[in-house]
C-alpha atoms as a PDB file:
ATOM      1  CA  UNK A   1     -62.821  53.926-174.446  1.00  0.00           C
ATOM      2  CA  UNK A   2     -63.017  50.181-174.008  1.00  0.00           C
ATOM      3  CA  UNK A   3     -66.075  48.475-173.367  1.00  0.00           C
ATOM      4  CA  UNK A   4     -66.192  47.020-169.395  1.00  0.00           C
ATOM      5  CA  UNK A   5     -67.980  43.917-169.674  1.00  0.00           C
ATOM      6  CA  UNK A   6     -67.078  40.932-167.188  1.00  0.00           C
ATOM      7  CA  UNK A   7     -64.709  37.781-168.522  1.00  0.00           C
ATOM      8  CA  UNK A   8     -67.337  34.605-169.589  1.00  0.00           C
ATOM      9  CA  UNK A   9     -66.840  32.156-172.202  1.00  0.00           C
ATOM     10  CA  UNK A  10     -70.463  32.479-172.385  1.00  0.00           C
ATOM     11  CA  UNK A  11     -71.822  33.126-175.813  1.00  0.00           C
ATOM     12  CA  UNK A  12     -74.114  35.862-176.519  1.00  0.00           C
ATOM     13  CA  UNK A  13     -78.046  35.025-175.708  1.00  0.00           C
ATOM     14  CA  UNK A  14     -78.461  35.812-179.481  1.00  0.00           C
ATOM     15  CA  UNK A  15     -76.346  32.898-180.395  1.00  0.00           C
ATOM     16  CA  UNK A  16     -77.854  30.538-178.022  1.00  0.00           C
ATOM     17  CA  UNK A  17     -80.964  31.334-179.460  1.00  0.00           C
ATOM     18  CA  UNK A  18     -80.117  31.333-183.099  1.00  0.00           C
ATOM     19  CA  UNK A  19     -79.041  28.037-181.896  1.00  0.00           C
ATOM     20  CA  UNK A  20     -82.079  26.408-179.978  1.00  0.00           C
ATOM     21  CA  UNK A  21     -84.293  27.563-183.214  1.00  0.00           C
ATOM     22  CA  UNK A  22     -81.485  25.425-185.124  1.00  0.00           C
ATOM     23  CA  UNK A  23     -81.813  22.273-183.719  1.00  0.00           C
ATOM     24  CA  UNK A  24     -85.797  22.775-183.369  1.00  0.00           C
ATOM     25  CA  UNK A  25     -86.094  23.344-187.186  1.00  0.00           C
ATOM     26  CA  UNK A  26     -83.472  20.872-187.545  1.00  0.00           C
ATOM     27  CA  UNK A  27     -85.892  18.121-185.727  1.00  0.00           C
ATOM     28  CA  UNK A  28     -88.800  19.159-187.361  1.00  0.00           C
ATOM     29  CA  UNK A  29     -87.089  18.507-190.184  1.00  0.00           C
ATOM     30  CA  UNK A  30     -85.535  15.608-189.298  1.00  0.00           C
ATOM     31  CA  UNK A  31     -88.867  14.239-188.395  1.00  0.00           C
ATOM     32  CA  UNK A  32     -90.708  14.760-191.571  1.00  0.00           C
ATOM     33  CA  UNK A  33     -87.690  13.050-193.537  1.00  0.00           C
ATOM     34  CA  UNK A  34     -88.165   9.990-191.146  1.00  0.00           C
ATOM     35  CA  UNK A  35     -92.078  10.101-191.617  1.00  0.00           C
ATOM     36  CA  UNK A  36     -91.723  10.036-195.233  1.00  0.00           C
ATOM     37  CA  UNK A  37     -89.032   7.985-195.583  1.00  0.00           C
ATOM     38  CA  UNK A  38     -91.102   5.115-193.674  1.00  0.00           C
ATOM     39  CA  UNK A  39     -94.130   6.814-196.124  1.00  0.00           C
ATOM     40  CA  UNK A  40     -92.715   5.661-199.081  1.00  0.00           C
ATOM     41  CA  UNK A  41     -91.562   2.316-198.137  1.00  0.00           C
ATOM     42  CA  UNK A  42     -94.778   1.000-196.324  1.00  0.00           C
ATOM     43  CA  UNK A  43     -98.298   0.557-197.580  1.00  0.00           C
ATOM     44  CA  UNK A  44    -101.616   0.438-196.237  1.00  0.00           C
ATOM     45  CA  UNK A  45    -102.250   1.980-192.403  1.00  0.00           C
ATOM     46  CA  UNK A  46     -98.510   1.523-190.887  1.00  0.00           C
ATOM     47  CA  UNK A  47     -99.123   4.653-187.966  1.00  0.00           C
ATOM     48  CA  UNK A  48     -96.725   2.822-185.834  1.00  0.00           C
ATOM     49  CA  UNK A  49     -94.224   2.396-188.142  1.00  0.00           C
ATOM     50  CA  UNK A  50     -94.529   6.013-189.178  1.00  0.00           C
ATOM     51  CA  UNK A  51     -94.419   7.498-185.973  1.00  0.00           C
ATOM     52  CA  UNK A  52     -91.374   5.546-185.378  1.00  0.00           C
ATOM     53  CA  UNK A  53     -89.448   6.831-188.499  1.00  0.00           C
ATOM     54  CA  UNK A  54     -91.011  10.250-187.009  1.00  0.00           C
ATOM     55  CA  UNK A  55     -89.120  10.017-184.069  1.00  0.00           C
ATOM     56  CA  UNK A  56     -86.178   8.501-185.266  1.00  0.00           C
ATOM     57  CA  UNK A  57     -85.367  11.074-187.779  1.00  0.00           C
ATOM     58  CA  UNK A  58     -86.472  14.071-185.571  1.00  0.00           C
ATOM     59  CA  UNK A  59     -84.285  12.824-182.666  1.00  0.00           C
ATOM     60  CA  UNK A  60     -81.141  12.024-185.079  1.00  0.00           C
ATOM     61  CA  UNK A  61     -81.041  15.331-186.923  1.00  0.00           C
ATOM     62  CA  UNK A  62     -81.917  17.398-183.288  1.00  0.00           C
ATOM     63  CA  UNK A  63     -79.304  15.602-181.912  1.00  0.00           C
ATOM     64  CA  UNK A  64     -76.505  15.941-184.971  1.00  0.00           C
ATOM     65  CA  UNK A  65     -77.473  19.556-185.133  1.00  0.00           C
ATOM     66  CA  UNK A  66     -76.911  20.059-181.517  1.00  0.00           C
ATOM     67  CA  UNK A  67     -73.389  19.190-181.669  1.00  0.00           C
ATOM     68  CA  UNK A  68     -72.474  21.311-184.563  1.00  0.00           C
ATOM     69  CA  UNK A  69     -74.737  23.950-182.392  1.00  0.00           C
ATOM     70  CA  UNK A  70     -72.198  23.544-179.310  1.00  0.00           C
ATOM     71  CA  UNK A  71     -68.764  23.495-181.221  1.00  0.00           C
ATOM     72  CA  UNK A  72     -69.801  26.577-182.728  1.00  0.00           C
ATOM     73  CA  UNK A  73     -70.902  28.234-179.934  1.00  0.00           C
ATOM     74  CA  UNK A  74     -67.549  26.718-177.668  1.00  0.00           C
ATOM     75  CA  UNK A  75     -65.427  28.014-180.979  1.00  0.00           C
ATOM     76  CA  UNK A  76     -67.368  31.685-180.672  1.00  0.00           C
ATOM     77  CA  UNK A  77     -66.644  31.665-176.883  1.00  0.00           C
ATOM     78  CA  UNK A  78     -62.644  30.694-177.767  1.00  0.00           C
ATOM     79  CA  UNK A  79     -62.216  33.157-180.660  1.00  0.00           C
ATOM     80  CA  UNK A  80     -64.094  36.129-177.939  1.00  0.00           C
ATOM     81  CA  UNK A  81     -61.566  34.950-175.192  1.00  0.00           C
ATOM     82  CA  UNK A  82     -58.694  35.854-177.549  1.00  0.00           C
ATOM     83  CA  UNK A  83     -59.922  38.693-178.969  1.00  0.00           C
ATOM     84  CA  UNK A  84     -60.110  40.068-174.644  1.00  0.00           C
ATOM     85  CA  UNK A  85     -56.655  38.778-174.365  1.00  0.00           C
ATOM     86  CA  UNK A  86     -55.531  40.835-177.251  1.00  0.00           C
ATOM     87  CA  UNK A  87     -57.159  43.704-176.247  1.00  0.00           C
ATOM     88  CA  UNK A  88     -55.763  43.539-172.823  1.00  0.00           C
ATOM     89  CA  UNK A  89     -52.297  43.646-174.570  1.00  0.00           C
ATOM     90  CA  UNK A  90     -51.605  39.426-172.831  1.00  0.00           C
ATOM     91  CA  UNK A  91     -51.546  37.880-176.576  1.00  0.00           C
ATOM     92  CA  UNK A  92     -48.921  35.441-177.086  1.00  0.00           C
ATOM     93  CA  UNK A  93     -46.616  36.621-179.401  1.00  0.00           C
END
């Protein structure tokens, strides 16, 4: 008996949440490269400058990691779409 579940190219909420956590843990780390990075190359009381290289690197990395996060999740929706197709017998041949 086959599973009735409507057509979406929707990923599972699983996998958009397995996702979001990504790119969060991806900024914060991201951020704490960019902190020390700017760390290690200034001296004295640069909070400025750190909280720059903060944001910088927490932005960059959340942003990079997003787009890996959306190509897989487009590629998951793709690869479920087929696997409907061949199950409803329309695969190309």
């Amino acid at each position: 008996m086959s599973e009735s579940r409507p057509l979406s190219a929707i990923p599972p909420v699983a996998a958009r949440a397995i996702a979001f956590v990504t790119i969060l843990l991806g900024g914060l780390a991201g951020g704490l490269i960019g902190y020390a990075l700017v760390d290690l190359q200034t001296s004295g009381d640069n909070t400025v400058a750190k909280g720059f290289g903060l944001l910088i690197g927490a932005v960059l990395c959340a942003a990079g990691l997003a787009i890996v996060a959306v190509l897989a999740l487009r590629a998951m929706g793709e690869w479920r779409e087929i696997n409907d197709r061949e199950r409803a017998g329309h695969a190309p041949r």
